[in-house]
N, C-alpha and C. Protein backbone atom coordinates (compact mmCIF):
# COMPACT_ATOMS: atom_id res chain seq x y z
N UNK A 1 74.82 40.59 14.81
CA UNK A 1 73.43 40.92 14.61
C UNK A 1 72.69 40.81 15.95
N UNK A 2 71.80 41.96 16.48
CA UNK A 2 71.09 42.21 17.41
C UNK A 2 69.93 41.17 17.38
N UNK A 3 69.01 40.36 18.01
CA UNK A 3 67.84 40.01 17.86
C UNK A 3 67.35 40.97 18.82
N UNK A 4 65.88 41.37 17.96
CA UNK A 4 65.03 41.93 18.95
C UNK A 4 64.02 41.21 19.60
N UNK A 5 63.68 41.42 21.02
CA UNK A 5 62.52 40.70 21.07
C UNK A 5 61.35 40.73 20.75
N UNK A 6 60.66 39.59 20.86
CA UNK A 6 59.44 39.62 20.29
C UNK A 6 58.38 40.35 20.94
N UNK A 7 57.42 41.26 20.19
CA UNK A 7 56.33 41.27 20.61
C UNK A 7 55.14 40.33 21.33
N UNK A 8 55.05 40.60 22.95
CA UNK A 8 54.19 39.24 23.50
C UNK A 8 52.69 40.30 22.86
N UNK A 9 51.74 39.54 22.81
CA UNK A 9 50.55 40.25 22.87
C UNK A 9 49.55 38.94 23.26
N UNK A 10 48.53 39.24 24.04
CA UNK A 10 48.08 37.70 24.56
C UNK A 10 47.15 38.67 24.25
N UNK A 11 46.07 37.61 24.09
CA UNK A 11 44.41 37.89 23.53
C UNK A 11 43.27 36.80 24.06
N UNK A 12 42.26 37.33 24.19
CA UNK A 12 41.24 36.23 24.81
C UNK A 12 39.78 37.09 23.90
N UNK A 13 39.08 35.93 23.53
CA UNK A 13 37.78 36.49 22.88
C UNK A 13 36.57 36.03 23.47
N UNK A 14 35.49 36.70 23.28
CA UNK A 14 34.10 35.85 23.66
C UNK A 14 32.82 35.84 22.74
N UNK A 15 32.95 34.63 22.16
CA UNK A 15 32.32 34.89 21.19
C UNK A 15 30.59 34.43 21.58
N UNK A 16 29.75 34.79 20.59
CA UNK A 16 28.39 34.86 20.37
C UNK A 16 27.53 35.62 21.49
N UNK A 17 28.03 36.21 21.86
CA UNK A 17 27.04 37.38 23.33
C UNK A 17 26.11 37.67 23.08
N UNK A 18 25.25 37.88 23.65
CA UNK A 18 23.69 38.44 23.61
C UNK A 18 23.58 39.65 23.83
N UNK A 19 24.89 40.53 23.34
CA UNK A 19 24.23 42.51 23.15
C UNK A 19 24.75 42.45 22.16
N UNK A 20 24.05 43.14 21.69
CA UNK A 20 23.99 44.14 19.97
C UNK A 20 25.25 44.57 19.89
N UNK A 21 26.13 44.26 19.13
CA UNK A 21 27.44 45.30 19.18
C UNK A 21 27.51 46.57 19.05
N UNK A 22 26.61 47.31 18.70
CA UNK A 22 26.74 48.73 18.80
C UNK A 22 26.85 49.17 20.10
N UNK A 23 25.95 48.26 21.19
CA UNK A 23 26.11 48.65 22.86
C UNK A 23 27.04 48.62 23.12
N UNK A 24 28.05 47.26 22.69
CA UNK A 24 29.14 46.82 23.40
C UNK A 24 29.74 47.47 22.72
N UNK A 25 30.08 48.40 22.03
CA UNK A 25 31.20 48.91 20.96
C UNK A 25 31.22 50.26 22.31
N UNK A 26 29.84 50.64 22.61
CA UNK A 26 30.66 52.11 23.05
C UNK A 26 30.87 51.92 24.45
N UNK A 27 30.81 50.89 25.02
CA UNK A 27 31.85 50.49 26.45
C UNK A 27 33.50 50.21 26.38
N UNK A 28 33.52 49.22 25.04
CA UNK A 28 35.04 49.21 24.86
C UNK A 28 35.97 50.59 24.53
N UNK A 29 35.17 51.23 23.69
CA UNK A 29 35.73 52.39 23.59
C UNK A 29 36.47 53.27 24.64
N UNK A 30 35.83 52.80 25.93
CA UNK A 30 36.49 53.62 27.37
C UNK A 30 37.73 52.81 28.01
N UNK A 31 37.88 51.48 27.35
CA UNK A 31 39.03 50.68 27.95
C UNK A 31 40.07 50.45 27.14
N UNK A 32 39.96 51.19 25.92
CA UNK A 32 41.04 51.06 24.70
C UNK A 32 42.38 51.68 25.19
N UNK A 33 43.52 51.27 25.02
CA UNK A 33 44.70 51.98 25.44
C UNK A 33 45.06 52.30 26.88
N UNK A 34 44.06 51.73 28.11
CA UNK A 34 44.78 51.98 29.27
C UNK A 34 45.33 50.95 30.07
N UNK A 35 45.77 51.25 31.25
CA UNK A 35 45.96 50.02 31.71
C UNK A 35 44.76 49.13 32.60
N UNK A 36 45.75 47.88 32.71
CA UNK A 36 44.56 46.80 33.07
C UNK A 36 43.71 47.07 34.54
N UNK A 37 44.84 47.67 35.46
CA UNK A 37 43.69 47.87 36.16
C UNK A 37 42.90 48.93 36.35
N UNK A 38 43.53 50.01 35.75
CA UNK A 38 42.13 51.34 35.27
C UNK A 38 41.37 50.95 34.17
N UNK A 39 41.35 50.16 33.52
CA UNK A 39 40.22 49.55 32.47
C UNK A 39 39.31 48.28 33.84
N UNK A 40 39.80 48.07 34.77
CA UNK A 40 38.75 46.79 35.29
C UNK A 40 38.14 48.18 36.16
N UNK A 41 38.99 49.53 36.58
CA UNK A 41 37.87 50.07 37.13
C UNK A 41 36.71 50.77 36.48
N UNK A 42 37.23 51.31 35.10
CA UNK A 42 36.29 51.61 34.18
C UNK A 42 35.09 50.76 34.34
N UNK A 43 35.51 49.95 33.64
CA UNK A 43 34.49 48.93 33.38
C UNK A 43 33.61 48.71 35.26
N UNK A 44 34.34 48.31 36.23
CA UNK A 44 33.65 48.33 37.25
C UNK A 44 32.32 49.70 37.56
N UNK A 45 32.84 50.81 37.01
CA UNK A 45 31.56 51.46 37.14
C UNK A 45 30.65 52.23 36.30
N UNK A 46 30.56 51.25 35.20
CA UNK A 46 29.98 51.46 33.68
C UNK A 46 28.54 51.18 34.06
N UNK A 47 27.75 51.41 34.20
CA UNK A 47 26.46 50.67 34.21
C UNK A 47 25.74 50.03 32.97
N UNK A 48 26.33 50.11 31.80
CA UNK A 48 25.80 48.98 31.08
C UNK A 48 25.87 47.68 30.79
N UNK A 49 25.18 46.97 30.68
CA UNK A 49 25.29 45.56 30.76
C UNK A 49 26.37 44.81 29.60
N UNK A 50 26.54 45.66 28.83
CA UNK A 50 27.78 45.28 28.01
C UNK A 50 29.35 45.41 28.73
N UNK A 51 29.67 45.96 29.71
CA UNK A 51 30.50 45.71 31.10
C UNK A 51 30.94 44.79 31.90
N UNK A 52 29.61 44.05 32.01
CA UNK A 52 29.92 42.93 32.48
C UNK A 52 30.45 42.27 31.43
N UNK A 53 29.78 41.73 30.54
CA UNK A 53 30.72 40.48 29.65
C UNK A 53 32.11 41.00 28.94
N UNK A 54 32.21 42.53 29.06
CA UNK A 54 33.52 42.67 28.81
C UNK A 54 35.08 42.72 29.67
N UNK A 55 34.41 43.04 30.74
CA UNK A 55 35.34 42.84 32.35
C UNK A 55 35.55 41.04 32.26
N UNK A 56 34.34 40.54 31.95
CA UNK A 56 35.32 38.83 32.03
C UNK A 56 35.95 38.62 30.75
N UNK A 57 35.93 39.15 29.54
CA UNK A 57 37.25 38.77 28.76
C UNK A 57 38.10 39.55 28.77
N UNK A 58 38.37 40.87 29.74
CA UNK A 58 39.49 41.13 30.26
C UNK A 58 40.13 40.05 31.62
N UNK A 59 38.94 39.75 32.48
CA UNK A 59 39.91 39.09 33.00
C UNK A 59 40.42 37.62 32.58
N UNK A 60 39.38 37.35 31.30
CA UNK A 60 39.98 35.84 30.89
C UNK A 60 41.93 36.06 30.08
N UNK A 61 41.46 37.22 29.62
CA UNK A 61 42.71 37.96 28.95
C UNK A 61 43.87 37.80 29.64
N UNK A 62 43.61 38.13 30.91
CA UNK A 62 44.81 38.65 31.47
C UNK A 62 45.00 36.90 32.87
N UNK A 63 44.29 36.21 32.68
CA UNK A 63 44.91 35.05 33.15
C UNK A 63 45.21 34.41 32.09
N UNK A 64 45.24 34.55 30.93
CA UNK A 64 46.06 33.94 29.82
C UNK A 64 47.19 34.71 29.91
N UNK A 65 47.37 35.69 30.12
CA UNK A 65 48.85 36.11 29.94
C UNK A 65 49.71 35.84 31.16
N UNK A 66 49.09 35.43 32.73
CA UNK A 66 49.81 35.23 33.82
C UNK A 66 50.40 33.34 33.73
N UNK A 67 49.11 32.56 33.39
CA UNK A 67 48.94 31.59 33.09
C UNK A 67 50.27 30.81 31.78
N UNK A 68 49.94 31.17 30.54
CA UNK A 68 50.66 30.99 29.23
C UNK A 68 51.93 31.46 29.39
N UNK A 69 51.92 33.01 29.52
CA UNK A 69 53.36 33.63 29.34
C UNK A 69 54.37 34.33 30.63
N UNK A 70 53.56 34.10 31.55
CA UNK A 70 54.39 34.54 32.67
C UNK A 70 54.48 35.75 32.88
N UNK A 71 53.55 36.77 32.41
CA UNK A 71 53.37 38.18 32.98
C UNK A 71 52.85 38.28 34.16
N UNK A 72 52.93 39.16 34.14
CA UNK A 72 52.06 40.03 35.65
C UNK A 72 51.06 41.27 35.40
N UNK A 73 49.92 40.61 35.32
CA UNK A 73 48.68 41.02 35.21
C UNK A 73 48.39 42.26 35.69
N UNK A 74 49.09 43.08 36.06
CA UNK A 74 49.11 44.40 36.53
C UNK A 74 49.68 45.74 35.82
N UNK A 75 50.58 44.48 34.86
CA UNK A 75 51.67 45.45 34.43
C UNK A 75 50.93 45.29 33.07
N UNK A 76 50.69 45.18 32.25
CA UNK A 76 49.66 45.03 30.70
C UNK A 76 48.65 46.06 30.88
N UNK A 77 48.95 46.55 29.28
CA UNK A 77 47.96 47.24 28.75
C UNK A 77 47.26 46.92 27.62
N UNK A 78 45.66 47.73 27.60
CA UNK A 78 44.71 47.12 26.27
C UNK A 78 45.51 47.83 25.27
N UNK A 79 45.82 47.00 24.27
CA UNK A 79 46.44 47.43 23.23
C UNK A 79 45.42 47.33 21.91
N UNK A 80 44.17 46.49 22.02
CA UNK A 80 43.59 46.63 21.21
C UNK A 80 42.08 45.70 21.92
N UNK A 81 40.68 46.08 21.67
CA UNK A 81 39.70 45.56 22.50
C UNK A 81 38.81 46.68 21.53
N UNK A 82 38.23 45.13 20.01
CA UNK A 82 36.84 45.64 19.68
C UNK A 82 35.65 44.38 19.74
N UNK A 83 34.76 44.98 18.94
CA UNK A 83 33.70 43.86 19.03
C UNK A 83 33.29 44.09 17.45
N UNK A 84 33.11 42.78 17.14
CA UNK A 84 32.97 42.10 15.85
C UNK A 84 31.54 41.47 15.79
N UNK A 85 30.53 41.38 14.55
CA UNK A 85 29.17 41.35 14.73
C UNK A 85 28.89 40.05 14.40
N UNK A 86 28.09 39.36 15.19
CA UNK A 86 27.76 37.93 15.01
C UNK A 86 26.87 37.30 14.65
N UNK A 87 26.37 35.98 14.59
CA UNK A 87 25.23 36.05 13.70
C UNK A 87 24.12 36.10 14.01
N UNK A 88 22.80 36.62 13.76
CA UNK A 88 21.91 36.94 14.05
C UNK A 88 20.43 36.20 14.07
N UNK A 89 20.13 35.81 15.64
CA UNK A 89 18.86 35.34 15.83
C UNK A 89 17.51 35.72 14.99
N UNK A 90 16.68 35.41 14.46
CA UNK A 90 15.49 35.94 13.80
C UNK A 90 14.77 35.07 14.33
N UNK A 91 13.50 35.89 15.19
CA UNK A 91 12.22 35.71 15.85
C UNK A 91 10.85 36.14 15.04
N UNK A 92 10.19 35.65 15.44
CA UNK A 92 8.65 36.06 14.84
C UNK A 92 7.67 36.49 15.94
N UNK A 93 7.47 37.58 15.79
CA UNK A 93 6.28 37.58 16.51
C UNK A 93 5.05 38.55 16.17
N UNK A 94 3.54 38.12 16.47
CA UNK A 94 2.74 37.96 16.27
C UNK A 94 1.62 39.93 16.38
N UNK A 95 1.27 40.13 14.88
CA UNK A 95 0.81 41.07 14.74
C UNK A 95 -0.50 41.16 14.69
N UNK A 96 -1.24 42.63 14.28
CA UNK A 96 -2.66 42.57 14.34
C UNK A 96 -2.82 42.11 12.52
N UNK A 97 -4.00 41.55 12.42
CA UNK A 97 -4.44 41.09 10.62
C UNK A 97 -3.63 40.35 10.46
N UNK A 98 -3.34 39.14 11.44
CA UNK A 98 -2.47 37.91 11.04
C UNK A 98 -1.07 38.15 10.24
N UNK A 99 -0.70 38.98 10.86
CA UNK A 99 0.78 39.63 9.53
C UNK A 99 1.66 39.07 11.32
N UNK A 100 3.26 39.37 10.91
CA UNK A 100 4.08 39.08 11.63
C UNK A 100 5.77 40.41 11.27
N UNK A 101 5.73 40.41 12.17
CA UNK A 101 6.87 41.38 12.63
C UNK A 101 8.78 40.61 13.09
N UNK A 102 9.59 40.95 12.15
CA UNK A 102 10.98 39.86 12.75
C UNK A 102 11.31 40.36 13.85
N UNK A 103 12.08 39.92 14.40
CA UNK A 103 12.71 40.03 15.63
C UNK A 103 13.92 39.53 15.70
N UNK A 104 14.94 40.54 15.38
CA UNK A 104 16.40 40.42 15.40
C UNK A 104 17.45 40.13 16.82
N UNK A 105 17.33 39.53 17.50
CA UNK A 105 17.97 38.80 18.18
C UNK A 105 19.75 39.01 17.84
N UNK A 106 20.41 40.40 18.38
CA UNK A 106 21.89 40.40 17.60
C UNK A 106 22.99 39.68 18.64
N UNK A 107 23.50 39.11 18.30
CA UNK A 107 25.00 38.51 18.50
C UNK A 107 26.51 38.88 18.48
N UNK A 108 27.38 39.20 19.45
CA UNK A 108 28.65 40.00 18.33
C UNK A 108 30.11 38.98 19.27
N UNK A 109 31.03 39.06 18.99
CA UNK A 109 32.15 38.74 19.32
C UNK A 109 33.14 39.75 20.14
N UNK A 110 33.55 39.09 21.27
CA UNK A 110 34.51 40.61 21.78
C UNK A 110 36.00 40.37 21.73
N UNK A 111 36.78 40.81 21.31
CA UNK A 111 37.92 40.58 21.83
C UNK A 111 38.70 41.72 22.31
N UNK A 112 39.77 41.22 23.07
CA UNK A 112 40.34 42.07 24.12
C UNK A 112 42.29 41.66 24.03
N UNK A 113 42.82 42.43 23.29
CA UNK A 113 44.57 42.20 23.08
C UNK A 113 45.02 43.11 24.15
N UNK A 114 45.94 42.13 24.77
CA UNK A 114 47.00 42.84 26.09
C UNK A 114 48.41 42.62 25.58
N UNK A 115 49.42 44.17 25.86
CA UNK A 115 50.74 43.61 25.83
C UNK A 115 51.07 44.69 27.23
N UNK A 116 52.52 43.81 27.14
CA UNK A 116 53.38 43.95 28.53
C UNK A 116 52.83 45.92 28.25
N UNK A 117 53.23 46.79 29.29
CA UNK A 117 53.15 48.12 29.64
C UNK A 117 54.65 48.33 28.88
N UNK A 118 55.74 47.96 28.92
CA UNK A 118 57.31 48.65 28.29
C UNK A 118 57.34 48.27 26.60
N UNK A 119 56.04 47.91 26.14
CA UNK A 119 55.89 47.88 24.77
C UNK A 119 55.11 48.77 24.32
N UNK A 120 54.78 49.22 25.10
CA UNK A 120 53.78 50.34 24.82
C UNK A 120 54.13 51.69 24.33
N UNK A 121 53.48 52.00 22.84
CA UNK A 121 54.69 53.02 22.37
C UNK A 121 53.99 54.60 23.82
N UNK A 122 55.02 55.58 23.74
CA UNK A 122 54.77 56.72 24.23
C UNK A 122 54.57 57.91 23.34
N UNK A 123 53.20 58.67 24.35
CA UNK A 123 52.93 59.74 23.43
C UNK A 123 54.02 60.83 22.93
N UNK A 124 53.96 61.22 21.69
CA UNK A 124 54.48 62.56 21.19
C UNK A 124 54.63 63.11 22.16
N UNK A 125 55.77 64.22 21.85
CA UNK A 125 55.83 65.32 22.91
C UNK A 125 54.94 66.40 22.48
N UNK A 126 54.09 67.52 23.20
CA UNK A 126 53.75 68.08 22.16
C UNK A 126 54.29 69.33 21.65
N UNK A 127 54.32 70.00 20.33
CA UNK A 127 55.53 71.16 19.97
C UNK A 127 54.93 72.06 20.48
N UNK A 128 55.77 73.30 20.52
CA UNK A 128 55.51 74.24 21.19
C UNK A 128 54.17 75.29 20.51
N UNK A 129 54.05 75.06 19.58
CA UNK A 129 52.74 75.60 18.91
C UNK A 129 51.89 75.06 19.30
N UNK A 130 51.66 73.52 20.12
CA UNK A 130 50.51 73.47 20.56
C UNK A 130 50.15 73.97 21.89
N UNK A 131 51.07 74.20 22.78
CA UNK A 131 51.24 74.67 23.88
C UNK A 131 50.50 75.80 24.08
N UNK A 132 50.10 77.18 23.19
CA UNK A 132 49.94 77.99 23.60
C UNK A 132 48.36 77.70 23.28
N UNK A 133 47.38 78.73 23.81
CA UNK A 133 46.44 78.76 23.89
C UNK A 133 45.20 79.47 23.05
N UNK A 134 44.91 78.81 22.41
CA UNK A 134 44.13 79.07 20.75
C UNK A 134 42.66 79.90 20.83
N UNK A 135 42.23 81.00 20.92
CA UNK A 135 41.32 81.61 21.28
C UNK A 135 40.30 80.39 19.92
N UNK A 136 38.94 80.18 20.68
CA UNK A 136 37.98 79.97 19.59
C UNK A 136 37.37 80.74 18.48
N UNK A 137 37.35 80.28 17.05
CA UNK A 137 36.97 81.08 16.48
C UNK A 137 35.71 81.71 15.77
N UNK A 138 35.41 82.69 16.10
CA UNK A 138 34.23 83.24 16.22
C UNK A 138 34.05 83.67 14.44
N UNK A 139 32.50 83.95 14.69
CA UNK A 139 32.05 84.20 13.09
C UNK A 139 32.91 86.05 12.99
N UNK A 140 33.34 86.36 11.72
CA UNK A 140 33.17 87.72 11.64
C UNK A 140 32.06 89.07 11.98
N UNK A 141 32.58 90.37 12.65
CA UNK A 141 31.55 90.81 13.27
C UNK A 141 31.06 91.45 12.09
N UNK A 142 30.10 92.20 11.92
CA UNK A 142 29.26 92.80 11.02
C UNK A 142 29.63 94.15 11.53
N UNK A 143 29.66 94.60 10.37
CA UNK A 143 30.38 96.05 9.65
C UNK A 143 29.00 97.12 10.50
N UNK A 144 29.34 98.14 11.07
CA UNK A 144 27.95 98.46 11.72
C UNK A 144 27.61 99.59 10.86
N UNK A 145 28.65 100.45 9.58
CA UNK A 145 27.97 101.49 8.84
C UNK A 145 27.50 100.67 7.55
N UNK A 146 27.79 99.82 6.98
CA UNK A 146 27.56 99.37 6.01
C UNK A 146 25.75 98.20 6.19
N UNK A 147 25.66 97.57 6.85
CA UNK A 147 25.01 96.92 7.19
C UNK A 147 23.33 97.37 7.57
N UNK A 148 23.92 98.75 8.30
CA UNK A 148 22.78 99.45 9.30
C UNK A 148 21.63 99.98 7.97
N UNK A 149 20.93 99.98 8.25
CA UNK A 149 19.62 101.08 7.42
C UNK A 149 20.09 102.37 7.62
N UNK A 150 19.10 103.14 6.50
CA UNK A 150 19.29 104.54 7.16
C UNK A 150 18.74 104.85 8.47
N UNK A 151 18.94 105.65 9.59
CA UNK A 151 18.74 106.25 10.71
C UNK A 151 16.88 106.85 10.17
N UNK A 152 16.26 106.48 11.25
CA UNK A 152 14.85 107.69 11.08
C UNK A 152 14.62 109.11 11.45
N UNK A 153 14.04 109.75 11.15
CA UNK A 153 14.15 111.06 11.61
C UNK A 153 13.44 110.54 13.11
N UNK A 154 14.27 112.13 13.92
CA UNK A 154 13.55 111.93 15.36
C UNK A 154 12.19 112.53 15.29
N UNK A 155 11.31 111.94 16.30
CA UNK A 155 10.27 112.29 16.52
C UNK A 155 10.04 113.70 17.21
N UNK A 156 8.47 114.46 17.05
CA UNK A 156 8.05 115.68 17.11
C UNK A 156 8.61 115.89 18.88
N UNK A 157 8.87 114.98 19.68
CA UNK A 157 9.11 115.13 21.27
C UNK A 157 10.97 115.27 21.31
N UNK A 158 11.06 115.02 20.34
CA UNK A 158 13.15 114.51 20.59
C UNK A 158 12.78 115.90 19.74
N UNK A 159 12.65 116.36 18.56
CA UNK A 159 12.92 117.31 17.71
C UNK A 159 13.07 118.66 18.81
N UNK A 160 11.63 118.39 19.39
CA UNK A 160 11.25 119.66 20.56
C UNK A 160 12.86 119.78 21.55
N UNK A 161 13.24 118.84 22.29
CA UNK A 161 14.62 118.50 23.16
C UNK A 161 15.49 118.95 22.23
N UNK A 162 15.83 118.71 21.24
CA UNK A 162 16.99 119.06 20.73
C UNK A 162 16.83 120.54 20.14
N UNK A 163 16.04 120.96 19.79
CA UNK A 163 15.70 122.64 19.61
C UNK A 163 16.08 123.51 21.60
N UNK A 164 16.07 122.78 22.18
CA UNK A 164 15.73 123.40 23.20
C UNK A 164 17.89 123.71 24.00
């Protein structure tokens, strides 16, 4: 009997952050599935502030895996990196006619899963039907005898030209 080896997958989280997860959701989205260091450059030139706190639990990530398991931090890919919603601050603040307005204060959790790069499954090949090149498809054209009105008679100046 063969043993296979195990799947390493090292993970690092950060929990309770101060962006809304919907922000931080569409930064991770650009570091899902690549490798670690084209995801730290991603992230290096993201300009949203959800970037930063996600570049440090990649790199907390990936000194847990040099650290714990003896990889090499170069060679790992994001195999999985979402954000999970946390719990939520409620503020008060102060309206016109003594009324009051909440103030949601959101919270979310990030996490960030790395495995080695030779675990990493590889894409499909693609078949040869996708290969070729798929014209877009356009609406049907309109029938030009069926569609058209009747024609007008020509006018007393065209009538004159065509008599002539």
């Amino acid at each position: 009997m063969v043993a296979t080896p195990e799947k390493q997958e090292v993970r690092a989280e950060a929990k309770w952050v101060r962006i809304s997860p919907r922000k931080a959701r569409l930064v991770v989205e650009h570091i899902r599935g690549r490798s670690v260091p084209e995801a730290r450059t991603v992230l290096a030139f993201t300009q949203r502030a959800a970037a930063r706190e996600i570049e440090k639990v990649l790199r907390s990530a990936v000194s847990n895996a040099e650290a714990n398991h003896g990889l090499i931090g170069d060679d790992l890919v994001v195999s999985a990196a979402y954000v999970d919603e946390g719990p939520t601050i409620k503020r008060w603040r102060a309206r016109a006619r003594g009324r009051v307005a909440r103030i949601r204060k959101r919270t979310c959790h990030i996490t960030v899963k790395l495995v080695p790069s030779e675990s990493r499954p590889e894409p499909a090949a693609p078949s040869a039907k996708v290969e070729q090149e798929e014209k877009p498809k356009r609406a049907p054209r309109k029938r030009a005898a069926a569609t058209k009105a009747p024609t007008k008679k020509p006018t007393t100046r065209k009538k004159k030209e065509a008599k002539a």
